[in-house]
N, C-alpha and C. Protein backbone atom coordinates (compact mmCIF):
# COMPACT_ATOMS: atom_id res chain seq x y z
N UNK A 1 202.70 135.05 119.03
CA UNK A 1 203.69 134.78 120.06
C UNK A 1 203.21 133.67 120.96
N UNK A 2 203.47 132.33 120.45
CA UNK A 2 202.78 131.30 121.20
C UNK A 2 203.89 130.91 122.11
N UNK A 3 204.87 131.24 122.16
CA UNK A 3 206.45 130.46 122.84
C UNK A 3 206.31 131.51 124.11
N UNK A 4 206.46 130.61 125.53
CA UNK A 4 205.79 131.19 126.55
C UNK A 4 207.22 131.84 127.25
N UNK A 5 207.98 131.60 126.50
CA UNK A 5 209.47 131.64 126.79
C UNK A 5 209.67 133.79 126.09
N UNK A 6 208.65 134.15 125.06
CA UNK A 6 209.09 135.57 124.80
C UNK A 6 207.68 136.17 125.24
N UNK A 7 206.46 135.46 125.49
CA UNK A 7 205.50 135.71 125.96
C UNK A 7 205.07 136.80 126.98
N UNK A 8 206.35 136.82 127.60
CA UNK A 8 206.05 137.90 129.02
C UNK A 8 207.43 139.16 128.25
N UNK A 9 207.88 138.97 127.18
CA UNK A 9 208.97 140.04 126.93
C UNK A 9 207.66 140.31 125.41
N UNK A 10 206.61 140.58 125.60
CA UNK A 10 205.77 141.28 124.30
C UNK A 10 205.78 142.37 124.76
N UNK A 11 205.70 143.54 123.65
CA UNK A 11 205.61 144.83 123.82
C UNK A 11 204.26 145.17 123.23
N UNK A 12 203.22 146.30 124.01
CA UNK A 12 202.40 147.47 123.67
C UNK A 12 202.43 147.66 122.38
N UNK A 13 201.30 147.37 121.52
CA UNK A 13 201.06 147.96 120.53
C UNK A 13 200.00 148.33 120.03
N UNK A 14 199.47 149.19 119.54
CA UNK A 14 198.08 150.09 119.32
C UNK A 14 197.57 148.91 118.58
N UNK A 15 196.13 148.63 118.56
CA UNK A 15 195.28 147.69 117.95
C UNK A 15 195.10 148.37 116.43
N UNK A 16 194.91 148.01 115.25
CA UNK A 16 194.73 148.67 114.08
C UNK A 16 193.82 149.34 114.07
N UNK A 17 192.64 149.46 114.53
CA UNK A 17 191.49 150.31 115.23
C UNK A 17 191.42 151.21 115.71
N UNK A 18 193.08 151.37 116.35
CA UNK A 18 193.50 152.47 117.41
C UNK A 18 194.12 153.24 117.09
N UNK A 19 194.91 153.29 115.57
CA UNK A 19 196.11 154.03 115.08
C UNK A 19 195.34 155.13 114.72
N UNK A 20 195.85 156.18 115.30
CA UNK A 20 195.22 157.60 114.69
C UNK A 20 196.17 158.43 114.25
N UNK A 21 195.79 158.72 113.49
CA UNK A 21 196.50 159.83 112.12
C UNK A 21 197.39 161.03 112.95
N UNK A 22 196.95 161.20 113.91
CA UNK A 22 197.90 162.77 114.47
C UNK A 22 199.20 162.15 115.03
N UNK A 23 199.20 160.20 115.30
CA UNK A 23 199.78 160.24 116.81
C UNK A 23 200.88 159.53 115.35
N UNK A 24 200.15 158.78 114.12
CA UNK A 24 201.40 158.65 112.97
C UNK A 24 201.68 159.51 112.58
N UNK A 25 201.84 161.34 112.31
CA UNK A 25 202.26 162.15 111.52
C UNK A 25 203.34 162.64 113.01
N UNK A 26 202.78 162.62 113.90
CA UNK A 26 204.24 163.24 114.83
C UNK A 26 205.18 162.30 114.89
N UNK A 27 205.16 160.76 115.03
CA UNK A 27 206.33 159.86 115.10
C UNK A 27 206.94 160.61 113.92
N UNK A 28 206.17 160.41 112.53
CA UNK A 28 206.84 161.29 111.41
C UNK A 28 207.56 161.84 111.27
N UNK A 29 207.30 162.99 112.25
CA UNK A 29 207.57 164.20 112.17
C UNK A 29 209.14 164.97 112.63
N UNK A 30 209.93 163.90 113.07
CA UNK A 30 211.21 163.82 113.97
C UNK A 30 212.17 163.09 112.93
N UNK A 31 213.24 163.73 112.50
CA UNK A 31 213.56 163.77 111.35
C UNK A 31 214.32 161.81 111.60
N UNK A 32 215.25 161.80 112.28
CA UNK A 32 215.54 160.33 112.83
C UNK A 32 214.64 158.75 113.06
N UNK A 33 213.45 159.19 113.28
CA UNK A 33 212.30 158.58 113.08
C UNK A 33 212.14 158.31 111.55
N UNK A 34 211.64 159.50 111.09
CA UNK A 34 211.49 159.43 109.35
C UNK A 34 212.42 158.58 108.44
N UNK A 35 213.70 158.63 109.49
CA UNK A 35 214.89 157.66 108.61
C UNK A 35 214.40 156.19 109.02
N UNK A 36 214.92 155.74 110.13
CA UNK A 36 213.96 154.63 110.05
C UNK A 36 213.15 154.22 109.35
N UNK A 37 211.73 154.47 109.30
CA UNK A 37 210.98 154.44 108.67
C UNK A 37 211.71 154.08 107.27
N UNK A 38 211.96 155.21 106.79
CA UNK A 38 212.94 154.91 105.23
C UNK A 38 213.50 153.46 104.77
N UNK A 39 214.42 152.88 105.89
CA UNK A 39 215.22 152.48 106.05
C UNK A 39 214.35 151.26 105.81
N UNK A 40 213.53 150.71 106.76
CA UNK A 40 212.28 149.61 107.00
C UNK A 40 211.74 149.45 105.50
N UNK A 41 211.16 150.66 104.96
CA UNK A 41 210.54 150.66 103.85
C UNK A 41 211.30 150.28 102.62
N UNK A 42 212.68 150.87 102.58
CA UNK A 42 213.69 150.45 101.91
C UNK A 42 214.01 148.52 101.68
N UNK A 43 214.30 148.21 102.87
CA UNK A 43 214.58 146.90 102.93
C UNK A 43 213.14 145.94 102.97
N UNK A 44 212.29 146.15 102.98
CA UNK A 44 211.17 145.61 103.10
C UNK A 44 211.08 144.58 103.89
N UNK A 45 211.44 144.53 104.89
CA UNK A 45 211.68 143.18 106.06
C UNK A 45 212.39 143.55 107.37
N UNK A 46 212.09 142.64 108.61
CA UNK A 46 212.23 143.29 109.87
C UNK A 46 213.87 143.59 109.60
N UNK A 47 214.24 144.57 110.74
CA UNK A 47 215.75 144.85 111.04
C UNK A 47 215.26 144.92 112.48
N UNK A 48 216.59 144.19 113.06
CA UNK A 48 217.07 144.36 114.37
C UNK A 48 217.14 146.11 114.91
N UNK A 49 217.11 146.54 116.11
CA UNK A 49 217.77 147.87 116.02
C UNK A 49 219.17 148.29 115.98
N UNK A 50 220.15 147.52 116.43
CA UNK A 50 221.22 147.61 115.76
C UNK A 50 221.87 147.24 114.42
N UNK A 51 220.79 147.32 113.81
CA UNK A 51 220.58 147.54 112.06
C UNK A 51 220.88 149.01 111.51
N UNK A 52 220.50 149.62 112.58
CA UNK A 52 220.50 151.29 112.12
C UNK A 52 221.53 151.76 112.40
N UNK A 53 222.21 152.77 111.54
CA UNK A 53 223.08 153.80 112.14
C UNK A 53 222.60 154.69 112.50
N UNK A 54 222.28 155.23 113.43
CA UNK A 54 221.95 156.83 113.88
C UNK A 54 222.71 157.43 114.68
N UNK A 55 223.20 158.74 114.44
CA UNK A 55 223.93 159.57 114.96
C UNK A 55 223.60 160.07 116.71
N UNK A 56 222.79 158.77 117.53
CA UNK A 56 222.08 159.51 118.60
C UNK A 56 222.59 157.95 119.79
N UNK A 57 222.44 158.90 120.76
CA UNK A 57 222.90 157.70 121.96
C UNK A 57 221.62 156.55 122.11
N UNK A 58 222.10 155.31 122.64
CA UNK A 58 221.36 154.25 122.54
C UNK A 58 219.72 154.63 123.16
N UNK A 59 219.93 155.45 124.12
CA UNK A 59 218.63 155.76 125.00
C UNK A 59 218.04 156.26 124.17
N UNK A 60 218.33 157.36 123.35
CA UNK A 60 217.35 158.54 122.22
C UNK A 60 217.04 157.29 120.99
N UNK A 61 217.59 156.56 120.58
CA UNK A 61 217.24 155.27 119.87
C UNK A 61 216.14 154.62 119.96
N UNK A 62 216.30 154.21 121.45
CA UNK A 62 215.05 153.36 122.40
C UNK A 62 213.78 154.28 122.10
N UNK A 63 214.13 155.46 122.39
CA UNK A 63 212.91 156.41 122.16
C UNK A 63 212.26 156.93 121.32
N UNK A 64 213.37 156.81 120.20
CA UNK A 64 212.60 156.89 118.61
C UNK A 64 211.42 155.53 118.52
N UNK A 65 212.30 154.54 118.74
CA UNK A 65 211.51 153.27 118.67
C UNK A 65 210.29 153.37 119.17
N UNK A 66 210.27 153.69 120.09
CA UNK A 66 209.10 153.25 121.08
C UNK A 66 208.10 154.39 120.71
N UNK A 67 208.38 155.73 120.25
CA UNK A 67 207.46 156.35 119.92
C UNK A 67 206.79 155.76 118.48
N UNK A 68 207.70 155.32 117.57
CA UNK A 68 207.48 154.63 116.58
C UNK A 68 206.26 153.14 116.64
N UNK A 69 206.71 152.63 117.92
CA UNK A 69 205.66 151.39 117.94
C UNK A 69 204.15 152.08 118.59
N UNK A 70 204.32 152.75 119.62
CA UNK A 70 203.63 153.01 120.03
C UNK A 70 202.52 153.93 119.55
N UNK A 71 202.86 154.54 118.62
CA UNK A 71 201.99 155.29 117.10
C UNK A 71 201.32 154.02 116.19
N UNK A 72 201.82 152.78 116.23
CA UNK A 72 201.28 152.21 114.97
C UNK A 72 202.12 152.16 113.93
N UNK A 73 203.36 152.80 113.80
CA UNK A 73 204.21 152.99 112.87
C UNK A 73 204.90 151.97 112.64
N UNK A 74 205.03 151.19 113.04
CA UNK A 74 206.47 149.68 113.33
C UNK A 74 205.31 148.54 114.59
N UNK A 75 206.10 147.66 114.29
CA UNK A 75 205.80 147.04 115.01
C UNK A 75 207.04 146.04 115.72
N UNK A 76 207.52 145.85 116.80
CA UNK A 76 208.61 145.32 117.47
C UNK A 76 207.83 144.16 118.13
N UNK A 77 208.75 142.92 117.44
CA UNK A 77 208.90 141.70 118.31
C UNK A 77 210.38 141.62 118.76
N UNK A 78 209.73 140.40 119.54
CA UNK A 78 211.59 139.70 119.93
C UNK A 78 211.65 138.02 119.52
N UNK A 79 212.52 138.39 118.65
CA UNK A 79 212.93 136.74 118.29
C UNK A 79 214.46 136.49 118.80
N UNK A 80 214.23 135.44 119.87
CA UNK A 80 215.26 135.21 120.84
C UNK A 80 215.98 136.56 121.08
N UNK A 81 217.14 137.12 121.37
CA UNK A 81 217.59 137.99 122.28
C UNK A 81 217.48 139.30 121.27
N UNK A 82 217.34 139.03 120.21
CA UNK A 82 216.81 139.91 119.15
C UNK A 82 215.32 141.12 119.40
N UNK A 83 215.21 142.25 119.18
CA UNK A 83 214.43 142.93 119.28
C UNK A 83 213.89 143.52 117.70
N UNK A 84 213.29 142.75 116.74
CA UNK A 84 212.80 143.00 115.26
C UNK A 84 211.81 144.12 114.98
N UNK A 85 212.04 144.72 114.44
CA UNK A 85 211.28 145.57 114.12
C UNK A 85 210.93 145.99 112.18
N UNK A 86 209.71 146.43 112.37
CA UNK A 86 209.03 145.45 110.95
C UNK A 86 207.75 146.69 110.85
N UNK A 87 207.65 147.96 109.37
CA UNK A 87 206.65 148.18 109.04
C UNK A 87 205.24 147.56 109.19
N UNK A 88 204.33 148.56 109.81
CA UNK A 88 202.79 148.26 109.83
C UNK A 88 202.72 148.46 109.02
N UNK A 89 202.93 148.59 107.43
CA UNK A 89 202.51 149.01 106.10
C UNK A 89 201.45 148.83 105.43
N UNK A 90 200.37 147.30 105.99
CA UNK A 90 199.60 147.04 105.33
C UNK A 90 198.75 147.49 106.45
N UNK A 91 198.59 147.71 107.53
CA UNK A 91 198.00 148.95 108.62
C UNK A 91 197.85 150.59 108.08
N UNK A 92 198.81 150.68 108.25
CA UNK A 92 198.48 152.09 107.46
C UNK A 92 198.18 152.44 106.08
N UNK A 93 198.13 151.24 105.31
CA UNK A 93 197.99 151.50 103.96
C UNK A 93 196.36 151.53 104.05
N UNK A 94 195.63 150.16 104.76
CA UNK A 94 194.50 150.54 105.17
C UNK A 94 194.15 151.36 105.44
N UNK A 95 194.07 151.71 106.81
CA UNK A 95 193.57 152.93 107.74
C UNK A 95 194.16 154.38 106.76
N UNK A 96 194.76 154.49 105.82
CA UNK A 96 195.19 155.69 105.51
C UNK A 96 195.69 155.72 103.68
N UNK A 97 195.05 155.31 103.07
CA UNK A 97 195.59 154.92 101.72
C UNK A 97 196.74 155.98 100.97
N UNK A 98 197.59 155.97 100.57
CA UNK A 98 198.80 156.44 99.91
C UNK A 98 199.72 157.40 100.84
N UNK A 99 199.03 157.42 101.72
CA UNK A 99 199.50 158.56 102.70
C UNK A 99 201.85 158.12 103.32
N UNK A 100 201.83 156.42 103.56
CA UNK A 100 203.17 156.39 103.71
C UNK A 100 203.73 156.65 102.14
N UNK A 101 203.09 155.68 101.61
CA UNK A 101 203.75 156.31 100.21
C UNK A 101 204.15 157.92 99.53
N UNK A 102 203.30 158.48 100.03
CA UNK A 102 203.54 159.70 99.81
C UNK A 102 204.33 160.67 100.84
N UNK A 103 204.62 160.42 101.66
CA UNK A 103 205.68 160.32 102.72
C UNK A 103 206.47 160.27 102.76
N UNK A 104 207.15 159.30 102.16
CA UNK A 104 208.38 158.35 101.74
C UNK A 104 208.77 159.09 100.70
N UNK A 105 207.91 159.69 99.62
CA UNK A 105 208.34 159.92 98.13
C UNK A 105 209.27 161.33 98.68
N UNK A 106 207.89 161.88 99.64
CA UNK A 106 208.50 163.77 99.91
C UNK A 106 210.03 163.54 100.55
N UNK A 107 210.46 162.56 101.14
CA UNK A 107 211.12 162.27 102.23
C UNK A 107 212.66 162.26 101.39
N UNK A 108 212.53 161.57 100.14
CA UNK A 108 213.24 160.68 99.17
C UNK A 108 213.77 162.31 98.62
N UNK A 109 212.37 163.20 98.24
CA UNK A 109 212.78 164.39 97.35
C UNK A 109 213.11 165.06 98.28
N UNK A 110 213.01 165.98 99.53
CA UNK A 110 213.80 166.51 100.02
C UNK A 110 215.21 166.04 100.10
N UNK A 111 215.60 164.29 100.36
CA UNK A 111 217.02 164.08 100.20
C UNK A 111 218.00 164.75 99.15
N UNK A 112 216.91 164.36 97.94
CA UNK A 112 217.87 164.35 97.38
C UNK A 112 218.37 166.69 96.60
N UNK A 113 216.90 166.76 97.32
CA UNK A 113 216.99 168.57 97.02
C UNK A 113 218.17 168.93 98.51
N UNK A 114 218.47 168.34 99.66
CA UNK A 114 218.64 168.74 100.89
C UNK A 114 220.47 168.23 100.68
N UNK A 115 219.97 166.90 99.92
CA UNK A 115 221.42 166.09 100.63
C UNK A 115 221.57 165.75 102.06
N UNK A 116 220.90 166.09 102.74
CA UNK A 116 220.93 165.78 104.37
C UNK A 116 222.10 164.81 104.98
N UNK A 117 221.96 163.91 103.93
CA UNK A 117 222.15 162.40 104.58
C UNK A 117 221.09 161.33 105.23
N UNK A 118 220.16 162.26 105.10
CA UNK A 118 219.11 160.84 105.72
C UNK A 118 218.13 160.38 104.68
């Protein structure tokens, strides 16, 4: 973020050093979160947050998010009035080897045992 113009609009994010395993399995752990996640992993490239459909008011949104960045789980920039948000994948694939993958898979098979919708 060299443009001094989004410089002061950077957001908090855990150093890769810092991501610990309890604080990624509870973002996890919130079923709306988990979609996300999905969703990111799915498309393999940032989405805006009004990329998502979720069944939840804009504030509970904000708060998925932010528990999401703030775990290490995502990572949120802003490109111009845009707020991007973009898998740590090669973060956690490090710090935690197969563990999103295997995540994702259970996530995929409950769908499709649940039908949920998510």
């Amino acid at each position: 973020m060299n443009d001094t113009a989004t410089a002061g609009r950077a957001l908090p994010h855990p150093e890769r050093g810092e991501i610990r395993l309890e604080a990624v399995l509870h973002a996890l752990s919130d079923p709306m979160r988990l979609q996300i996640v999905r969703e990111l992993a799915a498309e393999e490239a940032e989405l805006t947050c009004s990329q998502f459909e979720l069944p939840v008011t804009k504030s509970t949104t904000t708060h998925h998010f932010r528990v999401l960045r703030e775990s290490g789980v995502i990572r949120q920039v802003y490109r111009g009035t845009a707020k991007m948000n973009g898998l740590r994948r090669d973060d956690l694939d490090g710090l935690f080897p197969g563990l999103l993958d295997s995540l994702l898979a259970a996530a995929d098979r409950q769908h499709l045992r649940l039908g949920d919708g998510r």
